[in-house]
N, C-alpha and C. Protein backbone atom coordinates (compact mmCIF):
# COMPACT_ATOMS: atom_id res chain seq x y z
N UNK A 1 -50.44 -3.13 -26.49
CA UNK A 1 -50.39 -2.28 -25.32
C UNK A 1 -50.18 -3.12 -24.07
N UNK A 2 -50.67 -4.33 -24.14
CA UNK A 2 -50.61 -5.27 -22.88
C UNK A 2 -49.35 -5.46 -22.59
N UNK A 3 -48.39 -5.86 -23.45
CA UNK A 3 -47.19 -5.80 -23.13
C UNK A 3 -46.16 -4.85 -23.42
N UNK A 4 -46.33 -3.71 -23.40
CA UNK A 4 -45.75 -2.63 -22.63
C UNK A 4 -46.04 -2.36 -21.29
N UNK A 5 -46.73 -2.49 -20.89
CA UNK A 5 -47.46 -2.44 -19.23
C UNK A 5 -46.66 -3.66 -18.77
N UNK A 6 -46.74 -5.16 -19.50
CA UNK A 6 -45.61 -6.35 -18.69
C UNK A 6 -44.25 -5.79 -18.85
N UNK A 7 -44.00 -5.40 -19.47
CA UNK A 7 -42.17 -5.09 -20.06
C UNK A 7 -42.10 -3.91 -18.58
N UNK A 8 -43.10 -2.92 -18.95
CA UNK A 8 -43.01 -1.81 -17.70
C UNK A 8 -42.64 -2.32 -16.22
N UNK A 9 -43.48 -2.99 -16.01
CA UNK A 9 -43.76 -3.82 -14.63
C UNK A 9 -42.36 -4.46 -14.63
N UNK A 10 -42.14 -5.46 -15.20
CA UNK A 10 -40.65 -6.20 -14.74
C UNK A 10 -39.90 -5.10 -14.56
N UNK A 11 -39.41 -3.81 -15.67
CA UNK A 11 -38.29 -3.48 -16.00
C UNK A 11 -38.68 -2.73 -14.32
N UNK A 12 -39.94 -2.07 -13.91
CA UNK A 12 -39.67 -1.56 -12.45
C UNK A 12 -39.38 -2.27 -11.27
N UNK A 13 -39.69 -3.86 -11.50
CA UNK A 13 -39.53 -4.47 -10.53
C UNK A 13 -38.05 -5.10 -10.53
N UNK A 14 -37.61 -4.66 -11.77
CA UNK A 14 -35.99 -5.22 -11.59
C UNK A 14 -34.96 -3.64 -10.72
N UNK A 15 -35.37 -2.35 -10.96
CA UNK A 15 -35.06 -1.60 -10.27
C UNK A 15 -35.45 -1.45 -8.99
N UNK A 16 -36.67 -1.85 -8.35
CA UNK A 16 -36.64 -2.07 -7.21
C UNK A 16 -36.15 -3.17 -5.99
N UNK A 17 -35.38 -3.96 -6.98
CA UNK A 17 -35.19 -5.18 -5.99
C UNK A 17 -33.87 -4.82 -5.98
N UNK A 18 -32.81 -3.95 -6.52
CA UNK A 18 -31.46 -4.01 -5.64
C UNK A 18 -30.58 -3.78 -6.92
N UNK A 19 -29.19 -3.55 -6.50
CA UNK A 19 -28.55 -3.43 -7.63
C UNK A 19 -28.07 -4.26 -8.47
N UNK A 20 -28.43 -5.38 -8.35
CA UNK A 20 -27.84 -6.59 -9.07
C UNK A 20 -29.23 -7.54 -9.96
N UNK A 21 -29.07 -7.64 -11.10
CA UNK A 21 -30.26 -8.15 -11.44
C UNK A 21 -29.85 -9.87 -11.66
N UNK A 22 -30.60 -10.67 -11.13
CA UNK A 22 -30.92 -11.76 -10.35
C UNK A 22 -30.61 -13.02 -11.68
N UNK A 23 -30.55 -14.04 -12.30
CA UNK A 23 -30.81 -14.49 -13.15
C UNK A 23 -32.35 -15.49 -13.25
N UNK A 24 -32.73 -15.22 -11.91
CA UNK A 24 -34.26 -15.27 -11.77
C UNK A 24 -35.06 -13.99 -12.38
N UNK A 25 -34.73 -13.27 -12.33
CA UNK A 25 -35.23 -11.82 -12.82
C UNK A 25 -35.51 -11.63 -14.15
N UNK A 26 -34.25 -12.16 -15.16
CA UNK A 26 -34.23 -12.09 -16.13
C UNK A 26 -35.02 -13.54 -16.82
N UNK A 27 -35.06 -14.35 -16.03
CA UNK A 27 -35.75 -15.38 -16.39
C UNK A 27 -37.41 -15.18 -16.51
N UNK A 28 -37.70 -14.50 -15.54
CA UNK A 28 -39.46 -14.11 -15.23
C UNK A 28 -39.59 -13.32 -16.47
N UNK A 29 -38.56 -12.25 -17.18
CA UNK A 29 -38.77 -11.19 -18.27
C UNK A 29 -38.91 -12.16 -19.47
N UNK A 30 -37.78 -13.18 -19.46
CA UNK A 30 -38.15 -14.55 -20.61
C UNK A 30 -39.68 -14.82 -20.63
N UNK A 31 -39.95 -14.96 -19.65
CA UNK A 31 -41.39 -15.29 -19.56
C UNK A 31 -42.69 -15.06 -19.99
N UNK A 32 -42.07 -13.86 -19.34
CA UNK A 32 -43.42 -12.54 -20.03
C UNK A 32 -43.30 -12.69 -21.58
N UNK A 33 -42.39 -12.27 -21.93
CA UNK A 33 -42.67 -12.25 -23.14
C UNK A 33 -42.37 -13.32 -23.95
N UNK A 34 -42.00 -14.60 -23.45
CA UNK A 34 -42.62 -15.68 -24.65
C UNK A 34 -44.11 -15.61 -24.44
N UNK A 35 -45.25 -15.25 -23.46
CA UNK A 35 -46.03 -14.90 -23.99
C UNK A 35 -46.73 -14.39 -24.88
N UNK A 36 -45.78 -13.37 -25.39
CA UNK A 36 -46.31 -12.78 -26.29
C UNK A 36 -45.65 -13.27 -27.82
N UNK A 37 -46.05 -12.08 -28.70
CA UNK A 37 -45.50 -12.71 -30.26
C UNK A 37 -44.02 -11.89 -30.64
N UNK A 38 -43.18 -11.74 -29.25
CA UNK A 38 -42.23 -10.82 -29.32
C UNK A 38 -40.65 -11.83 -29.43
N UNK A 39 -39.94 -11.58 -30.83
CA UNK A 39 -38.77 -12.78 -30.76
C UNK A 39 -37.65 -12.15 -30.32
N UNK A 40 -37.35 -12.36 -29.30
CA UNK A 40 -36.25 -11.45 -28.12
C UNK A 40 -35.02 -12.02 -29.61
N UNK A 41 -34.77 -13.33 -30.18
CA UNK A 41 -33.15 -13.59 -30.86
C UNK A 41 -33.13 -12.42 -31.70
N UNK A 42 -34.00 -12.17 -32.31
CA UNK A 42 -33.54 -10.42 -33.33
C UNK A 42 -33.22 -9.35 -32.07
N UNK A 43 -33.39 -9.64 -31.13
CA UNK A 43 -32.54 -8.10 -30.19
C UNK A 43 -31.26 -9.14 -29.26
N UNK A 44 -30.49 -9.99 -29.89
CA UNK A 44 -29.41 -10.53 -28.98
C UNK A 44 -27.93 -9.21 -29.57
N UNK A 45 -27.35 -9.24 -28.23
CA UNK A 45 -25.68 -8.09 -28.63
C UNK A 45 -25.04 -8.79 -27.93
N UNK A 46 -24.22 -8.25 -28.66
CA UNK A 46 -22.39 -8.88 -28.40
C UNK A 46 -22.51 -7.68 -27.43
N UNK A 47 -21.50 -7.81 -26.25
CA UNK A 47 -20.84 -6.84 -24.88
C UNK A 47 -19.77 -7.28 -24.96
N UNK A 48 -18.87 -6.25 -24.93
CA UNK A 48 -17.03 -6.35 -24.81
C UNK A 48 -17.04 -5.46 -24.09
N UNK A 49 -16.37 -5.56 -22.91
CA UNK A 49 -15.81 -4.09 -21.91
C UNK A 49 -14.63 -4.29 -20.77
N UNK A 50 -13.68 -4.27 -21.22
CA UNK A 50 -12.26 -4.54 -20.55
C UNK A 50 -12.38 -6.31 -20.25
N UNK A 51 -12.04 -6.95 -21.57
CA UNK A 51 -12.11 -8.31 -21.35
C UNK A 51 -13.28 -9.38 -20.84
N UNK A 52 -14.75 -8.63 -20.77
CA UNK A 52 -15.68 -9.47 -20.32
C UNK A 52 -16.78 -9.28 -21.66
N UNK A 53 -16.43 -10.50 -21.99
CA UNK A 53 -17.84 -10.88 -23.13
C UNK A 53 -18.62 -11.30 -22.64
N UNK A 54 -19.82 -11.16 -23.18
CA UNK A 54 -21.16 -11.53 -23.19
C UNK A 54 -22.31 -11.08 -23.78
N UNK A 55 -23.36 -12.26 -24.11
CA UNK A 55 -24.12 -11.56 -25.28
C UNK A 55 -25.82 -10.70 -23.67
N UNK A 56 -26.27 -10.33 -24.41
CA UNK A 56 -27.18 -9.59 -23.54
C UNK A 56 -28.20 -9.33 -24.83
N UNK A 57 -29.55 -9.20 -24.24
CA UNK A 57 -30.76 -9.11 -24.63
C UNK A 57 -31.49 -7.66 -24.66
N UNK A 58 -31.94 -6.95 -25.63
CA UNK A 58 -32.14 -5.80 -25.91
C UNK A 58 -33.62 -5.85 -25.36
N UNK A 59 -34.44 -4.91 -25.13
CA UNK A 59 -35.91 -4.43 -24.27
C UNK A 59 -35.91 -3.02 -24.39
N UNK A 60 -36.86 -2.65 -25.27
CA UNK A 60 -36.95 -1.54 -25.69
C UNK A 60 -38.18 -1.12 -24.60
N UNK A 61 -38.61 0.20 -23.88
CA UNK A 61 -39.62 0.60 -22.54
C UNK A 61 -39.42 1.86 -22.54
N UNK A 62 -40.59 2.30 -22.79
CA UNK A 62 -40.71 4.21 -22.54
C UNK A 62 -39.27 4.94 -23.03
N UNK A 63 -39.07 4.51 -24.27
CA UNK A 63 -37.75 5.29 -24.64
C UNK A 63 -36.56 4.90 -24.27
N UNK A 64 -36.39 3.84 -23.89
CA UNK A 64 -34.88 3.60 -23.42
C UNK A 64 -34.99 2.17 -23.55
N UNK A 65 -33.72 1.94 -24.14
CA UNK A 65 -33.44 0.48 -24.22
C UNK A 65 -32.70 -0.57 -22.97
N UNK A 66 -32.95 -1.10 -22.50
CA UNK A 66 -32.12 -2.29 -21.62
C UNK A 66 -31.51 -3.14 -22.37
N UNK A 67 -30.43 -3.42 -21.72
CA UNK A 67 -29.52 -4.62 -22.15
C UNK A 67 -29.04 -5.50 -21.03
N UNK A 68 -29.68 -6.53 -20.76
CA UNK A 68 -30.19 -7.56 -19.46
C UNK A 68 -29.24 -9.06 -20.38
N UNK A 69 -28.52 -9.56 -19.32
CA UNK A 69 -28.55 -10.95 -19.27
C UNK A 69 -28.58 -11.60 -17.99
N UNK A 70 -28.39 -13.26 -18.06
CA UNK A 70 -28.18 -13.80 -16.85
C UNK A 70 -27.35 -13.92 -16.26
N UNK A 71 -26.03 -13.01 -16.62
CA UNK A 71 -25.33 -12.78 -16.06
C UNK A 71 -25.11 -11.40 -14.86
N UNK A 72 -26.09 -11.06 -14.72
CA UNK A 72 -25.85 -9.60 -13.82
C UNK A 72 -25.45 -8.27 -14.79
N UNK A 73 -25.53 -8.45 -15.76
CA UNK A 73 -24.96 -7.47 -16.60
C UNK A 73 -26.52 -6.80 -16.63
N UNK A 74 -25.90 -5.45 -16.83
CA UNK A 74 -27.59 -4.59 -17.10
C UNK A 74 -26.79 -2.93 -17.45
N UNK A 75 -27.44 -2.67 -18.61
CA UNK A 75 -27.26 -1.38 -19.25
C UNK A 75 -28.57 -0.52 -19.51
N UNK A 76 -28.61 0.67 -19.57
CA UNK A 76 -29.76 1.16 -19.92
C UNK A 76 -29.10 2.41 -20.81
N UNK A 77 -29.79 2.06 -21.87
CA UNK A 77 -29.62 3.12 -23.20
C UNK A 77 -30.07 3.68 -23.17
N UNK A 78 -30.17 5.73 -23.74
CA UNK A 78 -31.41 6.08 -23.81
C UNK A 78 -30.92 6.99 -25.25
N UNK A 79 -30.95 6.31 -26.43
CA UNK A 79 -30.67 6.83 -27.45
C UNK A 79 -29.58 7.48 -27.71
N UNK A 80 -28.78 7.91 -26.64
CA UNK A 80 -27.54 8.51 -26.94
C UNK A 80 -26.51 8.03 -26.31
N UNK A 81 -26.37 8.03 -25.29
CA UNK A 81 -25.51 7.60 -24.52
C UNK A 81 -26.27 6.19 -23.13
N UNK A 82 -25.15 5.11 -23.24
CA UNK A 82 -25.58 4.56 -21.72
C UNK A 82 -25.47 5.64 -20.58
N UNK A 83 -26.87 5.03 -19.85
CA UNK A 83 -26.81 5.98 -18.42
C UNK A 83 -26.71 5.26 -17.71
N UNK A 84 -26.41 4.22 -17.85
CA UNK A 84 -26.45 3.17 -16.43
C UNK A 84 -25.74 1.85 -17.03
N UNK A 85 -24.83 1.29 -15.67
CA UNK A 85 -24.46 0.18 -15.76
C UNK A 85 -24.13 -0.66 -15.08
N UNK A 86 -24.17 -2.18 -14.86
CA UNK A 86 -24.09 -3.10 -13.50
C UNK A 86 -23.67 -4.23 -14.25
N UNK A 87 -22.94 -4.80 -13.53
CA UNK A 87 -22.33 -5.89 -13.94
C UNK A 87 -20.57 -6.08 -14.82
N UNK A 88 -21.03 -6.25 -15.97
CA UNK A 88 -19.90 -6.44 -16.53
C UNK A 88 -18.47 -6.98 -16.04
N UNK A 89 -18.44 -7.68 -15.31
CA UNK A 89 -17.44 -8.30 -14.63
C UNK A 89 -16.80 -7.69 -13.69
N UNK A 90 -16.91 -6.05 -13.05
CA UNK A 90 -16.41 -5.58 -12.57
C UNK A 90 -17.12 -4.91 -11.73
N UNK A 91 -18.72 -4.07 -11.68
CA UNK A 91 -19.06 -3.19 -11.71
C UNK A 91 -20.41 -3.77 -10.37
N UNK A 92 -20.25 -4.00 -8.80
CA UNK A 92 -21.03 -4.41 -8.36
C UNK A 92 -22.05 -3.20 -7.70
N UNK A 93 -21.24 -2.34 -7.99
CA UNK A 93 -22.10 -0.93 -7.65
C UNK A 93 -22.29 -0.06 -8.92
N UNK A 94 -23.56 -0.43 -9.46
CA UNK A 94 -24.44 0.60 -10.50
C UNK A 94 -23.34 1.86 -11.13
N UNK A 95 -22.90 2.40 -12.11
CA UNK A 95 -22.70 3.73 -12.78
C UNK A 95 -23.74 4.11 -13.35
N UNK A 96 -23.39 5.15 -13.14
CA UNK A 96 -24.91 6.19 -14.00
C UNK A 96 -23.98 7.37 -14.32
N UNK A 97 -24.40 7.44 -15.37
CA UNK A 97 -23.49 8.17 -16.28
C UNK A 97 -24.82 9.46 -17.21
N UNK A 98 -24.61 10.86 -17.04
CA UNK A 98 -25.45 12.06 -17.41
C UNK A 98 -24.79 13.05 -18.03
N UNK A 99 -25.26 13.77 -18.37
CA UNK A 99 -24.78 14.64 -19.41
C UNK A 99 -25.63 16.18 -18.87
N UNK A 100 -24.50 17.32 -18.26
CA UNK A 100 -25.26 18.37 -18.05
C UNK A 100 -24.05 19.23 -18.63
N UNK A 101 -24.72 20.43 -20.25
CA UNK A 101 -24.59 20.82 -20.92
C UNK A 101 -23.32 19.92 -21.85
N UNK A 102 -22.20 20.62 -21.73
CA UNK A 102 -20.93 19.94 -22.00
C UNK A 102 -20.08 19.16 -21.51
N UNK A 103 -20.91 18.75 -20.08
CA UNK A 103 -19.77 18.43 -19.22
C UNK A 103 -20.74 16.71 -18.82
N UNK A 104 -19.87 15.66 -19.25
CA UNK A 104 -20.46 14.15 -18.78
C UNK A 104 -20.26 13.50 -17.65
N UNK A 105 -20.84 13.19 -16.37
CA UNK A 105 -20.57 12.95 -15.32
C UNK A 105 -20.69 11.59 -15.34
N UNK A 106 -19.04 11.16 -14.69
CA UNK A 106 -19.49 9.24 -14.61
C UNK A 106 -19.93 9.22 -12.74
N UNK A 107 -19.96 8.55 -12.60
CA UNK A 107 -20.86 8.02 -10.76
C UNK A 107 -20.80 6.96 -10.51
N UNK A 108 -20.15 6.54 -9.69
CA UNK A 108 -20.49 5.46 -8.75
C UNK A 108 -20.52 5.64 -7.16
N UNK A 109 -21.28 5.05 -6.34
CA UNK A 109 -21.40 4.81 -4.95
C UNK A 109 -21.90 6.06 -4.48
N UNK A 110 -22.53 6.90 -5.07
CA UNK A 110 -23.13 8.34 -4.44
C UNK A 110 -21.93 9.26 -5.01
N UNK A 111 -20.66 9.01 -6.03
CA UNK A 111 -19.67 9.85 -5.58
C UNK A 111 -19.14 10.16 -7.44
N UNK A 112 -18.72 11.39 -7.86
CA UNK A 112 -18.53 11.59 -9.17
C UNK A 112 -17.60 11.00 -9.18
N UNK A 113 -16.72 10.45 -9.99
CA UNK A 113 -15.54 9.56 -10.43
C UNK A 113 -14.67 10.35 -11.27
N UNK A 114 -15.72 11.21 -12.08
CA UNK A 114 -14.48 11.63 -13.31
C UNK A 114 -16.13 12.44 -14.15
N UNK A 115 -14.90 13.71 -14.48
CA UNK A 115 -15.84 14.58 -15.45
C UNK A 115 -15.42 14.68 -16.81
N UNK A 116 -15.83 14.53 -17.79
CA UNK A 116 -15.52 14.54 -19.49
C UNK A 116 -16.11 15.53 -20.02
N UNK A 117 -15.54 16.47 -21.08
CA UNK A 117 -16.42 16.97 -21.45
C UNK A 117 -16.15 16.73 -22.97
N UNK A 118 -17.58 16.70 -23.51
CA UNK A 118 -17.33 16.28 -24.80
C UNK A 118 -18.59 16.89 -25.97
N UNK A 119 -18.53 16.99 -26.68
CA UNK A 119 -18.82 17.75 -27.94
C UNK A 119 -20.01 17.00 -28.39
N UNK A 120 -21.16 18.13 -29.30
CA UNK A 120 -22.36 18.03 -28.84
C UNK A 120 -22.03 16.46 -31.01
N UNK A 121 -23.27 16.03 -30.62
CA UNK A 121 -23.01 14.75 -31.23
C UNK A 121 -22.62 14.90 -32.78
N UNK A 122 -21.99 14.41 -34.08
CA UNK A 122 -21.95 14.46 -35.12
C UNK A 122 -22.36 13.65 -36.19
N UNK A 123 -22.87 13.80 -37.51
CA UNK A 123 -23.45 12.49 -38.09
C UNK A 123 -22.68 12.29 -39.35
N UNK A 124 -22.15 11.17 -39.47
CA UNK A 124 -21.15 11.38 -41.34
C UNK A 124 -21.56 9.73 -42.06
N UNK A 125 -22.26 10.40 -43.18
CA UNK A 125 -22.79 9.21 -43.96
C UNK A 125 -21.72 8.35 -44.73
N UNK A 126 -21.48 7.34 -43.91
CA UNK A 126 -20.75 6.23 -44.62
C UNK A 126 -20.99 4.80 -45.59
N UNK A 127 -21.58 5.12 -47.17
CA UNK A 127 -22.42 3.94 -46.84
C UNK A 127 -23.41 3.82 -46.93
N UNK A 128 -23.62 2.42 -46.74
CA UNK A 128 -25.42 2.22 -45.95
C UNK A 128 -25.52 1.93 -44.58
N UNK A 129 -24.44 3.33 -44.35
CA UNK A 129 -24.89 3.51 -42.64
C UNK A 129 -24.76 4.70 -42.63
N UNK A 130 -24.98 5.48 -41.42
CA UNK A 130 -24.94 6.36 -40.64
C UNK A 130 -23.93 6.31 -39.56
N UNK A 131 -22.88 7.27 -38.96
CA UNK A 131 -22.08 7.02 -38.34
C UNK A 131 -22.47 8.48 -37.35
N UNK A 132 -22.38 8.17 -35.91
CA UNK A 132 -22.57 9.24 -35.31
C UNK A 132 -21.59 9.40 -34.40
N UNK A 133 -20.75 10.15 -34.42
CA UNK A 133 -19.55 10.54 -33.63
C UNK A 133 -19.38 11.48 -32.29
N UNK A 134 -19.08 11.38 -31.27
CA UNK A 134 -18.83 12.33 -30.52
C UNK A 134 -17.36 12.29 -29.83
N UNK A 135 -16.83 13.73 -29.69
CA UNK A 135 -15.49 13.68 -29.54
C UNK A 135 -15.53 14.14 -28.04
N UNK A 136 -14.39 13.49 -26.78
CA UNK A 136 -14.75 13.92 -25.54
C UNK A 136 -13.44 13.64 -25.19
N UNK A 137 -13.21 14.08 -24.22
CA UNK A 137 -12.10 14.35 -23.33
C UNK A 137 -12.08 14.59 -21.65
N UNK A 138 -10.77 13.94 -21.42
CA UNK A 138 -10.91 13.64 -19.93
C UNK A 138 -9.32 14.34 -19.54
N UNK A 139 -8.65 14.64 -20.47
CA UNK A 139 -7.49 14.87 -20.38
C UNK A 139 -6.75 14.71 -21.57
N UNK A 140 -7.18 13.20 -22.20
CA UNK A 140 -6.90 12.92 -23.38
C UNK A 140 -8.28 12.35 -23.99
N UNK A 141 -7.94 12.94 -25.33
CA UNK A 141 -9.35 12.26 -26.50
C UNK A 141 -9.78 11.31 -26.56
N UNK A 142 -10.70 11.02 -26.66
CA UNK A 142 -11.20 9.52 -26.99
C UNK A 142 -12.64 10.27 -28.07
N UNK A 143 -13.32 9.42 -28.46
CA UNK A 143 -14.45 9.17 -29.47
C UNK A 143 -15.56 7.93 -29.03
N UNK A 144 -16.88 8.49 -28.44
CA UNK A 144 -17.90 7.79 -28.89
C UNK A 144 -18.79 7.54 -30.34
N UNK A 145 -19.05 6.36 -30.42
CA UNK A 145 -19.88 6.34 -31.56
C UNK A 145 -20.93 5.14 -31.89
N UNK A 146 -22.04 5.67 -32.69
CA UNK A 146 -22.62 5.14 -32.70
C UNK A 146 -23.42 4.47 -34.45
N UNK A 147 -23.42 3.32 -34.32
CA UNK A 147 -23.84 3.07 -35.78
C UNK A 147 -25.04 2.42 -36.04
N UNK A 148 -25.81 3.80 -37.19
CA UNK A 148 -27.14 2.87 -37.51
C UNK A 148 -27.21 2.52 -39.07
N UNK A 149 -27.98 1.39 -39.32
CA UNK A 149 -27.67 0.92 -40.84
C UNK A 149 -29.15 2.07 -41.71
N UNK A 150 -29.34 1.30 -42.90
CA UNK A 150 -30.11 1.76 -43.35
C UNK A 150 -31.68 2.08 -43.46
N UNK A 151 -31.89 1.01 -42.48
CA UNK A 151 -33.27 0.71 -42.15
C UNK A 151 -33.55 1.79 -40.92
N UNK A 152 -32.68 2.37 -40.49
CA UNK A 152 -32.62 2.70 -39.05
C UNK A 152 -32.42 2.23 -37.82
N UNK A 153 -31.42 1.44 -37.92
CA UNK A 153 -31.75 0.35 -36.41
C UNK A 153 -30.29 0.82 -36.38
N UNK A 154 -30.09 0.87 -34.96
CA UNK A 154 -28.48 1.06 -34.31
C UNK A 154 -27.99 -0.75 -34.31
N UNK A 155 -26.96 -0.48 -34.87
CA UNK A 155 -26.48 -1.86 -35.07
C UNK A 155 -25.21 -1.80 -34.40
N UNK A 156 -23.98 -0.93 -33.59
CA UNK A 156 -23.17 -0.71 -32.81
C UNK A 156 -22.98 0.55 -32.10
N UNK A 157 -22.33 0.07 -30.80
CA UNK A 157 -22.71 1.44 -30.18
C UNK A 157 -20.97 1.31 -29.02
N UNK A 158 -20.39 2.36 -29.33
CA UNK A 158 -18.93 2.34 -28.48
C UNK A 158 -19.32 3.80 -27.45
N UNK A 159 -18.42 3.26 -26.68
CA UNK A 159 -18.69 4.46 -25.26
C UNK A 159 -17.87 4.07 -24.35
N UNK A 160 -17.27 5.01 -23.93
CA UNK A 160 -16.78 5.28 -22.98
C UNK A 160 -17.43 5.15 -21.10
N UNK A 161 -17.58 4.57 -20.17
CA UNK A 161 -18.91 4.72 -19.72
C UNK A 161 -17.99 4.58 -18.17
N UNK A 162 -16.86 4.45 -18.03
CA UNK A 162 -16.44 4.62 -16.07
C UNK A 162 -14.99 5.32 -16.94
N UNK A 163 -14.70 5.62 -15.26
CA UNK A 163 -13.05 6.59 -15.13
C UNK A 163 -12.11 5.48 -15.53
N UNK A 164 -11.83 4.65 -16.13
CA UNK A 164 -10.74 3.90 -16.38
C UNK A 164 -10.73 4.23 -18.41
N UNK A 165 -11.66 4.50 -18.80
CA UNK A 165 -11.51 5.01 -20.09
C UNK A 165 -11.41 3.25 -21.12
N UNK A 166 -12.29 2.11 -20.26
CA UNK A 166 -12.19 1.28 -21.46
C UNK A 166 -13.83 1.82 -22.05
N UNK A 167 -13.51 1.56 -23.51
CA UNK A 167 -14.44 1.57 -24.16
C UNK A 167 -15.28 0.51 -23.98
N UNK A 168 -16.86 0.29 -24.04
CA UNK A 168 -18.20 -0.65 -24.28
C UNK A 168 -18.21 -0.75 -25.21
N UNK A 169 -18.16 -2.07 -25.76
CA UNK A 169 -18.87 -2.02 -26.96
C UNK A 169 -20.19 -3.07 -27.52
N UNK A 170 -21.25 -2.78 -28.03
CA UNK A 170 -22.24 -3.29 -28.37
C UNK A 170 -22.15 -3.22 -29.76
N UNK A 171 -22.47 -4.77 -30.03
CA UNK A 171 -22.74 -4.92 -31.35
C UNK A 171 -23.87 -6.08 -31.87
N UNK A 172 -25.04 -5.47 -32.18
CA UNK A 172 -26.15 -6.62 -32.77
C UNK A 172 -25.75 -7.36 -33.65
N UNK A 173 -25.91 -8.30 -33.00
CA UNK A 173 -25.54 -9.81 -33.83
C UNK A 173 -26.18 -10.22 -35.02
């Protein structure tokens, strides 16, 4: 329980200090939890998103996952879709990205960017995985998806996530 309350605390104090998360920031979160008996290398991902790699560090907190490096990169998962994003080589103003009924709103700078609407989620057993599909549209089709293995752990996750229509992609290493 102690460190959910530290994980809590950073992950609020990284939202309150601004839109850019610091590589001091992410260093203090190193911190915290080499304190504890928590081995951050089982949550390292691959990030691909219009030509910018980088691996990023998973933090699971009240239901939603972060994906933090020292690079300014910062995602926030919340089981279905990213709702948020900073960094990635492009992105110095935050997206936040929501879902009201059918219709997916991307955002940046106070201002909608682009509306999608896309189809409520699908699951097709491939395997010893699980494949979860969603079909959306902006004009033209595209496909989110998401993959969990057998144990249950999401092991890739593609999305669509600003108005330029490149796909994210996360993949646990």
């Amino acid at each position: 329980m102690k460190i959910r309350h530290r994980i809590s605390a950073v992950i609020l104090f990284l939202f309150l200090s601004g839109c850019a998360i610091e590589s001091s920031q992410l260093q203090a979160l190193r911190e915290l939890l080499s304190e504890s008996e928590i081995d951050l290398s089982a949550h390292v991902w691959e990030l691909e998103f219009a030509g910018h790699n980088a691996l990023v560090s998973a933090v699971v907190s009240e239901g939603k996952t972060f994906f933090v490096n020292d690079r300014s990169d910062f995602l926030e998962f919340d089981g279905w879709i990213i709702t948020q994003a900073r960094g990635l080589g492009r992105f110095q103003r935050p997206w936040t990205i929501f879902d009201e009924g059918n219709e997916r709103y991307l955002r940046s700078a106070g201002q909608v960017k682009a509306v999608h609407v896309c189809e409520p989620w699908i699951n097709k057993q491939d395997g010893k995985f699980t494949r979860f599909l969603q079909s959306c549209t902006d004009g033209q089709g595209y496909t989110n998806t998401i993959l969990v293995d057998s144990l249950g752990r999401i092991t890739s996750i593609k999305q669509v996530i600003d108005d330029s229509r490149n796909i994210l992609s996360l993949r646990l290493r």
